[in-house]
C-alpha atoms as a PDB file:
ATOM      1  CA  UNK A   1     203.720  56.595 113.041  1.00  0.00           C
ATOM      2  CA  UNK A   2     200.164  57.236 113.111  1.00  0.00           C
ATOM      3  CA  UNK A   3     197.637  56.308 109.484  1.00  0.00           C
ATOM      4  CA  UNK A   4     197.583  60.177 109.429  1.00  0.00           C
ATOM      5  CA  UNK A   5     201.152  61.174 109.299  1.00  0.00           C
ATOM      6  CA  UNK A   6     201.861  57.934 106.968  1.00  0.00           C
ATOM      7  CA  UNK A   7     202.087  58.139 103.131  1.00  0.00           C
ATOM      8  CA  UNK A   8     198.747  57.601 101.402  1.00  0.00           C
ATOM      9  CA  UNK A   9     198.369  54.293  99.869  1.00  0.00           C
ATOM     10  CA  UNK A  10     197.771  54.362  96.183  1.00  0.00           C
ATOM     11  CA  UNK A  11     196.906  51.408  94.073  1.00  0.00           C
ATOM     12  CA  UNK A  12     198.551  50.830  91.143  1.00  0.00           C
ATOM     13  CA  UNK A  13     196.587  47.623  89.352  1.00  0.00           C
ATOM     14  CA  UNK A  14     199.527  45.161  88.441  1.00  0.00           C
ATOM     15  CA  UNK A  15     199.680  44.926  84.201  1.00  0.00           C
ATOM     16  CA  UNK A  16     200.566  40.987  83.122  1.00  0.00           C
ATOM     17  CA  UNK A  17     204.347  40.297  81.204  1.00  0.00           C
ATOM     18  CA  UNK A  18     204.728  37.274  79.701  1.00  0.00           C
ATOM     19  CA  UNK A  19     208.518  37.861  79.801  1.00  0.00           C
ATOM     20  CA  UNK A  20     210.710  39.514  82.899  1.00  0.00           C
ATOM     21  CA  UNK A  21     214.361  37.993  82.611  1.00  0.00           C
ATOM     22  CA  UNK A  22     215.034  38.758  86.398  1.00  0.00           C
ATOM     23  CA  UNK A  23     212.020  37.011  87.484  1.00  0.00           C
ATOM     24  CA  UNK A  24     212.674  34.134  84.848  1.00  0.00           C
ATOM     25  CA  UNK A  25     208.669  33.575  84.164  1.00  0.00           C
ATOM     26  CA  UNK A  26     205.666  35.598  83.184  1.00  0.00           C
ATOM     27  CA  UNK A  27     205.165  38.827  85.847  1.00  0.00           C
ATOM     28  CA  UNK A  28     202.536  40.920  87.745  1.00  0.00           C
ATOM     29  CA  UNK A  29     204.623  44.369  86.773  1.00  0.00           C
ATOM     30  CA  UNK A  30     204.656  48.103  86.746  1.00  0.00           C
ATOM     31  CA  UNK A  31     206.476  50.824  85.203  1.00  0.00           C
ATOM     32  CA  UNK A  32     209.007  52.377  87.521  1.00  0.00           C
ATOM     33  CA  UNK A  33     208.930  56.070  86.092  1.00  0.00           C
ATOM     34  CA  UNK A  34     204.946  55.714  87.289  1.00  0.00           C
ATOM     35  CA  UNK A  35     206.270  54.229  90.609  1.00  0.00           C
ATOM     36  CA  UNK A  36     208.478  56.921  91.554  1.00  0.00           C
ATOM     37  CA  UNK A  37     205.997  59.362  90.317  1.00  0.00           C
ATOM     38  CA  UNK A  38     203.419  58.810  93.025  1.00  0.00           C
ATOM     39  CA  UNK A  39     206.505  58.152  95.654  1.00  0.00           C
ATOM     40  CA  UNK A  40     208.016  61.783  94.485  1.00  0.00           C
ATOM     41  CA  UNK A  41     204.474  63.211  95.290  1.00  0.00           C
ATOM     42  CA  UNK A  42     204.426  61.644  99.257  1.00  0.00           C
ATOM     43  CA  UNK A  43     202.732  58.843  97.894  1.00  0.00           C
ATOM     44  CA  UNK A  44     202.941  54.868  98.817  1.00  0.00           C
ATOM     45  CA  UNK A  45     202.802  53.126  95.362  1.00  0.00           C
ATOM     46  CA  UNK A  46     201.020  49.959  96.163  1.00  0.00           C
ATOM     47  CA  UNK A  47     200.855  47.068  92.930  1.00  0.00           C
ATOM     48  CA  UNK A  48     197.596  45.356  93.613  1.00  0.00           C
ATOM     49  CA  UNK A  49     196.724  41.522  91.629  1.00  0.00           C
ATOM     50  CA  UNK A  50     194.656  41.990  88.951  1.00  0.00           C
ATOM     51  CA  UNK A  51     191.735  39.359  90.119  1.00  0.00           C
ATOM     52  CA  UNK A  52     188.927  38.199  88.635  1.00  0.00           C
ATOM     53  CA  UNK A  53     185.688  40.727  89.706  1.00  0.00           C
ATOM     54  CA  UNK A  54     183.640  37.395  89.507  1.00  0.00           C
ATOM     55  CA  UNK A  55     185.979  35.973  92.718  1.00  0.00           C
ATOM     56  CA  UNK A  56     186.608  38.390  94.473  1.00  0.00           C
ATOM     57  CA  UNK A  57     185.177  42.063  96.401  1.00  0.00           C
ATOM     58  CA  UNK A  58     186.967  44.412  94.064  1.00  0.00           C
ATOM     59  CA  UNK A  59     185.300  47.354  96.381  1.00  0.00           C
ATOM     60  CA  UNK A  60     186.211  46.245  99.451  1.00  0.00           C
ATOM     61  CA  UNK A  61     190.264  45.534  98.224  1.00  0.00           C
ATOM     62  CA  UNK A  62     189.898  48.777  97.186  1.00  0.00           C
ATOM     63  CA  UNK A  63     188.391  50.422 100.070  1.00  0.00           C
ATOM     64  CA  UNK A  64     191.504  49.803 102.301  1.00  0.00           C
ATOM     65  CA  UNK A  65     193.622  52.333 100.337  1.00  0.00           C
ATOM     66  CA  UNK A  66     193.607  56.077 100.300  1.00  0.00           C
ATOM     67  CA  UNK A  67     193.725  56.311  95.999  1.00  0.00           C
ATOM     68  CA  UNK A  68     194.099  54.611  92.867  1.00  0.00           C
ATOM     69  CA  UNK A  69     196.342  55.088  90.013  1.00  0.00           C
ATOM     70  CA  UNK A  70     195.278  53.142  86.689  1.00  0.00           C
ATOM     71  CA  UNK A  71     198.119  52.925  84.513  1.00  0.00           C
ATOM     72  CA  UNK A  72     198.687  52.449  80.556  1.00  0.00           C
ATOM     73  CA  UNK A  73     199.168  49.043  79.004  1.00  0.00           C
ATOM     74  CA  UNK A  74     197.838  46.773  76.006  1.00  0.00           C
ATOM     75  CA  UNK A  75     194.398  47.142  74.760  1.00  0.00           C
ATOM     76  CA  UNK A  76     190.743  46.982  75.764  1.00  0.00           C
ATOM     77  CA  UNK A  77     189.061  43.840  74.058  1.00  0.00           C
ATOM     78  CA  UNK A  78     186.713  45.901  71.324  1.00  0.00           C
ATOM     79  CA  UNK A  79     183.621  43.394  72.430  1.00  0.00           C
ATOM     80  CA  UNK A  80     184.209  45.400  76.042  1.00  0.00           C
ATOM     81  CA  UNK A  81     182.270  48.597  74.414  1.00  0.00           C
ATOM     82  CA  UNK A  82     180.454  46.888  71.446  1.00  0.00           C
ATOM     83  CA  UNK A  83     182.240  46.677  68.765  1.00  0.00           C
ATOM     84  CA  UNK A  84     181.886  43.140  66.869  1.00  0.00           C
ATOM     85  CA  UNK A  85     184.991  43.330  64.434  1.00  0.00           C
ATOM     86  CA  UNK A  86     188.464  43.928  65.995  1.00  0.00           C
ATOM     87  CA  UNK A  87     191.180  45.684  64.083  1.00  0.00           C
ATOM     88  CA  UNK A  88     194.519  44.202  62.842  1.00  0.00           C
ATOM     89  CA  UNK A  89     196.367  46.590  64.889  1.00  0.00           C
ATOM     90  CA  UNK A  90     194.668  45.641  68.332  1.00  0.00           C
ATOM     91  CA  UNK A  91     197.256  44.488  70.462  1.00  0.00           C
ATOM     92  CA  UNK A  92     197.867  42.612  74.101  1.00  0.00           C
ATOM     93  CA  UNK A  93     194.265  42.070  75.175  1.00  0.00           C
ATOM     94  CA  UNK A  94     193.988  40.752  78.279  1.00  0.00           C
ATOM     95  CA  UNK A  95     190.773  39.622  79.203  1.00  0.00           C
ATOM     96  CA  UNK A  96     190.986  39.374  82.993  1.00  0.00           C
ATOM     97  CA  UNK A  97     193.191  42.640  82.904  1.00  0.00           C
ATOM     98  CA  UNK A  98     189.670  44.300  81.052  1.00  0.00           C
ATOM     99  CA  UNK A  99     187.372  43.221  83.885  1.00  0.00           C
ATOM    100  CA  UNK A 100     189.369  43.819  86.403  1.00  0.00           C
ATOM    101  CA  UNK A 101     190.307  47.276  85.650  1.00  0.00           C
ATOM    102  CA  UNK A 102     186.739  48.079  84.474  1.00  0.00           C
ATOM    103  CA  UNK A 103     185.011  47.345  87.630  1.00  0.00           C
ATOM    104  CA  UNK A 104     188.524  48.917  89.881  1.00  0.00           C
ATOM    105  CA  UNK A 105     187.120  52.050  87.648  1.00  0.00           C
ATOM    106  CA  UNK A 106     183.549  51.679  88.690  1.00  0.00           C
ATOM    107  CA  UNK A 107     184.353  51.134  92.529  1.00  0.00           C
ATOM    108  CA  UNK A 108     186.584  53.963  92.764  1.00  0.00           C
ATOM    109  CA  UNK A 109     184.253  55.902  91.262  1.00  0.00           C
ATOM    110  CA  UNK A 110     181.483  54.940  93.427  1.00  0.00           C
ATOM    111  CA  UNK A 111     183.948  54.991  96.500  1.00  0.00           C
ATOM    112  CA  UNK A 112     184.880  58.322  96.012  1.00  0.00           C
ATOM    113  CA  UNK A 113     188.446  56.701  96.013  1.00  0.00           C
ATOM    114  CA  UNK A 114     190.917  59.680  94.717  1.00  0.00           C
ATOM    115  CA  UNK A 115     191.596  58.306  90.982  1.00  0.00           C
ATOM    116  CA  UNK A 116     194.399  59.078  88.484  1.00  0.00           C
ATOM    117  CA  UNK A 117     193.361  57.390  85.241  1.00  0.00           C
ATOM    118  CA  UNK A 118     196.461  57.411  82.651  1.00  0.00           C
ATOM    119  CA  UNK A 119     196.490  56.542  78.805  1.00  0.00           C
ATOM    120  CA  UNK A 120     194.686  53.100  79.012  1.00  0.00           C
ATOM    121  CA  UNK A 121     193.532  54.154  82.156  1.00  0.00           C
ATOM    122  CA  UNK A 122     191.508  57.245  80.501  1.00  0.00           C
ATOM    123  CA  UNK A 123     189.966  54.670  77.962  1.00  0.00           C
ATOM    124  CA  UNK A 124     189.009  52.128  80.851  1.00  0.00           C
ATOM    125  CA  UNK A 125     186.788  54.768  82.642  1.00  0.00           C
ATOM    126  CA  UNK A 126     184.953  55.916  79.147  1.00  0.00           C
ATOM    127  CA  UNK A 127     184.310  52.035  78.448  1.00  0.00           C
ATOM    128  CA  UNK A 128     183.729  51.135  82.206  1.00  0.00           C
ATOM    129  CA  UNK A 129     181.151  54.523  81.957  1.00  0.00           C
ATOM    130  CA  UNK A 130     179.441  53.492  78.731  1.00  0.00           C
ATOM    131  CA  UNK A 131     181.231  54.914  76.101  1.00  0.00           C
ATOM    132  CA  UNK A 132     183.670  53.685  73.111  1.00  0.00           C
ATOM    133  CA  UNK A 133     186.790  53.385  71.192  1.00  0.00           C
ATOM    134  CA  UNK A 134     188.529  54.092  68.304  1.00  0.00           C
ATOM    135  CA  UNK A 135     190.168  51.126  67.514  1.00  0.00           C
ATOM    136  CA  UNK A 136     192.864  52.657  65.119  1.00  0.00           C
ATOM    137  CA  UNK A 137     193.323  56.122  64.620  1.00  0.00           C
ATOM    138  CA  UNK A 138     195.698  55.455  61.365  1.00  0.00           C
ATOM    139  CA  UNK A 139     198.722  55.434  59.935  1.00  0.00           C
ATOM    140  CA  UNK A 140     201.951  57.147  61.205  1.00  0.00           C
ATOM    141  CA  UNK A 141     200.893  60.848  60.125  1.00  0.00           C
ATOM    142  CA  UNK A 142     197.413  60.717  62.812  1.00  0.00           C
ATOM    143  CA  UNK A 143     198.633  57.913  65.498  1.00  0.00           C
ATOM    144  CA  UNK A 144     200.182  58.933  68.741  1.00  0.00           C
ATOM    145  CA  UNK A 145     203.428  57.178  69.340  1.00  0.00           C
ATOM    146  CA  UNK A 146     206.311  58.062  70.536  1.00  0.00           C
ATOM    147  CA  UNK A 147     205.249  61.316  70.066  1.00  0.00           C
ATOM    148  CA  UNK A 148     205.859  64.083  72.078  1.00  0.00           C
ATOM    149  CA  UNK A 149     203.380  67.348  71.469  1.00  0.00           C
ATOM    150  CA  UNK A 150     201.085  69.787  73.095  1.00  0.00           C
ATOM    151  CA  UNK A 151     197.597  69.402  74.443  1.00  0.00           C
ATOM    152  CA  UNK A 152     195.497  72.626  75.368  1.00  0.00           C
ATOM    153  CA  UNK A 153     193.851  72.195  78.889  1.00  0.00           C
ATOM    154  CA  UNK A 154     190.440  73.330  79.211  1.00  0.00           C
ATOM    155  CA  UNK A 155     190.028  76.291  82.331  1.00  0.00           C
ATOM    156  CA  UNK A 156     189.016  75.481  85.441  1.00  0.00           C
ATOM    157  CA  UNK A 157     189.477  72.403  85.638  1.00  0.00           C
ATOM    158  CA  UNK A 158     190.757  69.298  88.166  1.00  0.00           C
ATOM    159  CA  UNK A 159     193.765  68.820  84.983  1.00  0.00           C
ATOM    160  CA  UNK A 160     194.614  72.702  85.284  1.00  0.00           C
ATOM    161  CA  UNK A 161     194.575  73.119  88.782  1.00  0.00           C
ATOM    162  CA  UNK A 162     196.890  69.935  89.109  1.00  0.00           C
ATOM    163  CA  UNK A 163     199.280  70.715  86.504  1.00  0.00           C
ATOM    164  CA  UNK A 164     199.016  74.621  86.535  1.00  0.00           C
ATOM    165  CA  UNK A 165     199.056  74.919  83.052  1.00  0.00           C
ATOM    166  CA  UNK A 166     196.704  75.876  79.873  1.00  0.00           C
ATOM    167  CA  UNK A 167     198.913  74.013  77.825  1.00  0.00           C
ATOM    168  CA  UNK A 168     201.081  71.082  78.277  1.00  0.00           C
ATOM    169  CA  UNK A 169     203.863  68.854  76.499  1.00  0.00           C
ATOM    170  CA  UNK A 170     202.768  65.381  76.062  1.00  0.00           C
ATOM    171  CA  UNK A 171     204.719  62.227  76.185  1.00  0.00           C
ATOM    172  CA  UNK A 172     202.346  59.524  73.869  1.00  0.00           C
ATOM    173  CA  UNK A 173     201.851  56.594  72.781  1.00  0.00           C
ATOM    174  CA  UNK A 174     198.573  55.309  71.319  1.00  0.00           C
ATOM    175  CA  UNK A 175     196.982  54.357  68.391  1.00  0.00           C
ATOM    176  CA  UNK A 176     192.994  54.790  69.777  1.00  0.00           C
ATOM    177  CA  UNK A 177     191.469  57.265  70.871  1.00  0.00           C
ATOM    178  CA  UNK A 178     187.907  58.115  72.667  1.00  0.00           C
ATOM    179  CA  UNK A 179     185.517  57.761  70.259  1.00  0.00           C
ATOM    180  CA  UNK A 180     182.200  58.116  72.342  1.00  0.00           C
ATOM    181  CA  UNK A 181     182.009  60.038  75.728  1.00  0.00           C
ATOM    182  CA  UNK A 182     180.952  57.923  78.579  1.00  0.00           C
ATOM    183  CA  UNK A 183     177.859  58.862  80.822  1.00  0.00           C
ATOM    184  CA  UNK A 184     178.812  62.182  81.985  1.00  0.00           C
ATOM    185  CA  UNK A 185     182.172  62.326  81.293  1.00  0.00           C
ATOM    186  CA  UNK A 186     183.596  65.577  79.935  1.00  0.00           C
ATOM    187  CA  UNK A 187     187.064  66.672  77.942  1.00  0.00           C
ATOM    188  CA  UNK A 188     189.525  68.297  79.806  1.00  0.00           C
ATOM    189  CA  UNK A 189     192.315  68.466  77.413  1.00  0.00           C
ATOM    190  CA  UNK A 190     192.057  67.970  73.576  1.00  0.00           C
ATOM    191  CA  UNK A 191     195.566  67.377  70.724  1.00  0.00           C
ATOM    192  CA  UNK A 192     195.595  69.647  68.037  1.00  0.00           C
ATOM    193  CA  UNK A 193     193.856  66.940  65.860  1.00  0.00           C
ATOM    194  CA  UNK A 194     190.732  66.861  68.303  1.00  0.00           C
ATOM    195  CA  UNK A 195     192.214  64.020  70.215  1.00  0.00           C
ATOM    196  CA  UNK A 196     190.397  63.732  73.290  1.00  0.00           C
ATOM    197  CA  UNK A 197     193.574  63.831  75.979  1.00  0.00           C
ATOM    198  CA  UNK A 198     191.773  64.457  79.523  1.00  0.00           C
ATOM    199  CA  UNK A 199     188.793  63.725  80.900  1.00  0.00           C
ATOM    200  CA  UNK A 200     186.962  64.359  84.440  1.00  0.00           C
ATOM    201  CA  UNK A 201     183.529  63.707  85.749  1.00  0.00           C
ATOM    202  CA  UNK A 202     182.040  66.866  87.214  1.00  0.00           C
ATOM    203  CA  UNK A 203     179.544  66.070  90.384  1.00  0.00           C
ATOM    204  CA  UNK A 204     181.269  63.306  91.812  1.00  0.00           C
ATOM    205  CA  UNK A 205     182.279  63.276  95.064  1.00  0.00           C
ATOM    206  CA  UNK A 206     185.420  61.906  94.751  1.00  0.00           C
ATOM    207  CA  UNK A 207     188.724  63.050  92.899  1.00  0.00           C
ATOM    208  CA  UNK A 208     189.120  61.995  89.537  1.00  0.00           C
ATOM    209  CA  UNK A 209     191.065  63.197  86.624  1.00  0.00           C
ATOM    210  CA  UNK A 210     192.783  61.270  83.415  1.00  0.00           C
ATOM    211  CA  UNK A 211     194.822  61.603  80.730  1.00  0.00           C
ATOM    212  CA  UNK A 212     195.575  59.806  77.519  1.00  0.00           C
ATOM    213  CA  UNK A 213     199.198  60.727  77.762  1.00  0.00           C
ATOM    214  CA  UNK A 214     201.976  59.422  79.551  1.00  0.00           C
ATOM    215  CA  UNK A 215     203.160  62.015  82.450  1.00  0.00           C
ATOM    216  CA  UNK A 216     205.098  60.009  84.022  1.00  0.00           C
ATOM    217  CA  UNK A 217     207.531  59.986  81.114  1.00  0.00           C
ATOM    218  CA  UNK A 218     208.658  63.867  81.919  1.00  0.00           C
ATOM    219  CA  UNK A 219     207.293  63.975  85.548  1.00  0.00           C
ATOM    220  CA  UNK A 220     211.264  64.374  87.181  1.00  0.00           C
ATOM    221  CA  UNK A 221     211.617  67.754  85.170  1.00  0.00           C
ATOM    222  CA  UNK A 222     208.310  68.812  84.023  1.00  0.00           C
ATOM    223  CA  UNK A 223     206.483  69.923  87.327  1.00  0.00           C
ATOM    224  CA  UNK A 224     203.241  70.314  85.093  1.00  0.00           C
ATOM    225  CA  UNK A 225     203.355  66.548  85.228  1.00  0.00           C
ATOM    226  CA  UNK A 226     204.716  65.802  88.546  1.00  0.00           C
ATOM    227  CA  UNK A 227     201.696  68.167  89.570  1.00  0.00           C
ATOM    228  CA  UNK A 228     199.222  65.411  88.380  1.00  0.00           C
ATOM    229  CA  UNK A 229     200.906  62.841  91.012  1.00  0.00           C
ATOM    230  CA  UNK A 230     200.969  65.593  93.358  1.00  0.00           C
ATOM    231  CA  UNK A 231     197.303  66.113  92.936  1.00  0.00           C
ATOM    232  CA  UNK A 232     196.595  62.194  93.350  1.00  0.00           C
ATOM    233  CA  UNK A 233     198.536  62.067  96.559  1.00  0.00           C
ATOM    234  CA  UNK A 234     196.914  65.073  97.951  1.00  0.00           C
ATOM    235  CA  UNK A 235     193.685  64.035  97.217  1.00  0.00           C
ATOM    236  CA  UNK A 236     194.583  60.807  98.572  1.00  0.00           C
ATOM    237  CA  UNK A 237     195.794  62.395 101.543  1.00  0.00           C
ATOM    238  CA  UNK A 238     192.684  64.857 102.212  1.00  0.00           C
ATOM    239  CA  UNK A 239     189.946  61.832 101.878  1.00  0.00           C
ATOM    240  CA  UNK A 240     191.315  60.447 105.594  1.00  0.00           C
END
């Protein structure tokens, strides 16, 4: 099988467990809806090690795949975009996870690397870009967990053309939110509280879309959310 009839290779950036019975110790892991996801859209999920940026060529282990996929998980450190107190609520910081998924942003961005940013993912590329967080959006009436409501999707778009939709359903579950746009960044979706929920980077010449929600969640029945993987693997498929 030639590299052109293969599956794309998409990068999924490993998130760190402290616990996985199966394995018995701590584990590189990712979430399986997210896995079959991408492999549903044609895709080859790929879980890449998490390194540290100082040790290694992030851009060049990321220049041997066809797209990148950053997933949800624990939060940024607030000292990553400025912000000298942290709040009570800030949970699973992972230092090395920060810096490596900050510069994987930067490189795929530079590469032109196809990139899906998701939940986490969306607030990496504003922070990697310049911008900031809000480190708690509040109690249980304005947080975003286990929630499950609609997001308008701005026209036009990279998020409407991959998810065919003006509005959408969306699986959350976050309690910060984009405070401060990042260097050029613009909203692509917004929650009926303002919430920023998408965000793209128009004049790149790469593929790049992200979301603060959690598609994966609904992606085997919602094709609105399938689409996004779709859209990945496409792109993915197209920069050959």
């Amino acid at each position: 099988m030639t590299r052109s009839s293969s599956r794309p290779l998409i990068a999924i950036p490993a998130r760190f467990s402290a616990t996985t019975s199966a394995l018995r110790y701590a584990a590189e892991v990712n979430a399986r809806a997210l896995v079959e996801a991408v492999w549903r859209a044609g895709g080859e999920p790929a879980t890449i090690h998490p390194a540290d940026p100082a040790e290694t060529d992030i851009g060049a282990r990321l220049a041997r795949f066809d797209g990148i996929l950053l997933p949800g998980g624990g939060d940024l450190a607030p000292h990553r975009y400025g912000a000298t107190d942290t709040h009570d609520s800030v949970y699973d910081v992972d230092e090395l996870q920060d810096a490596f998924d900050i510069e994987a942003a930067r490189q795929a961005l530079d590469l032109g690397l196809p990139l899906l940013a998701i939940c986490r993912g969306l607030q990496v590329v504003n922070v990697a870009l310049g911008g900031t967080l809000e480190q708690d959006m509040g109690g249980p009436e304005r947080e975003h967990r286990h929630v499950v409501h609609p997001v308008t999707i701005r026209r036009g778009t990279l998020l409407e053309q991959a998810t065919g939709a003006e509005k959408a359903e969306a699986s959350c579950y976050h309690h910060q939110r984009v405070d401060r746009l990042g260097t050029g960044l613009t909203v692509t979706a917004q929650a009926a509280d303002e919430t920023v929920e998408g965000l793209e980077l128009p004049g790149i010449h790469g593929w790049f879309t992200a979301v603060q929600w959690h598609p994966e969640d609904t992606a085997h029945e919602d094709p609105a959310h399938q689409g996004l993987f779709d859209a990945l693997v496409r792109a993915a498929r197209d920069r050959r």
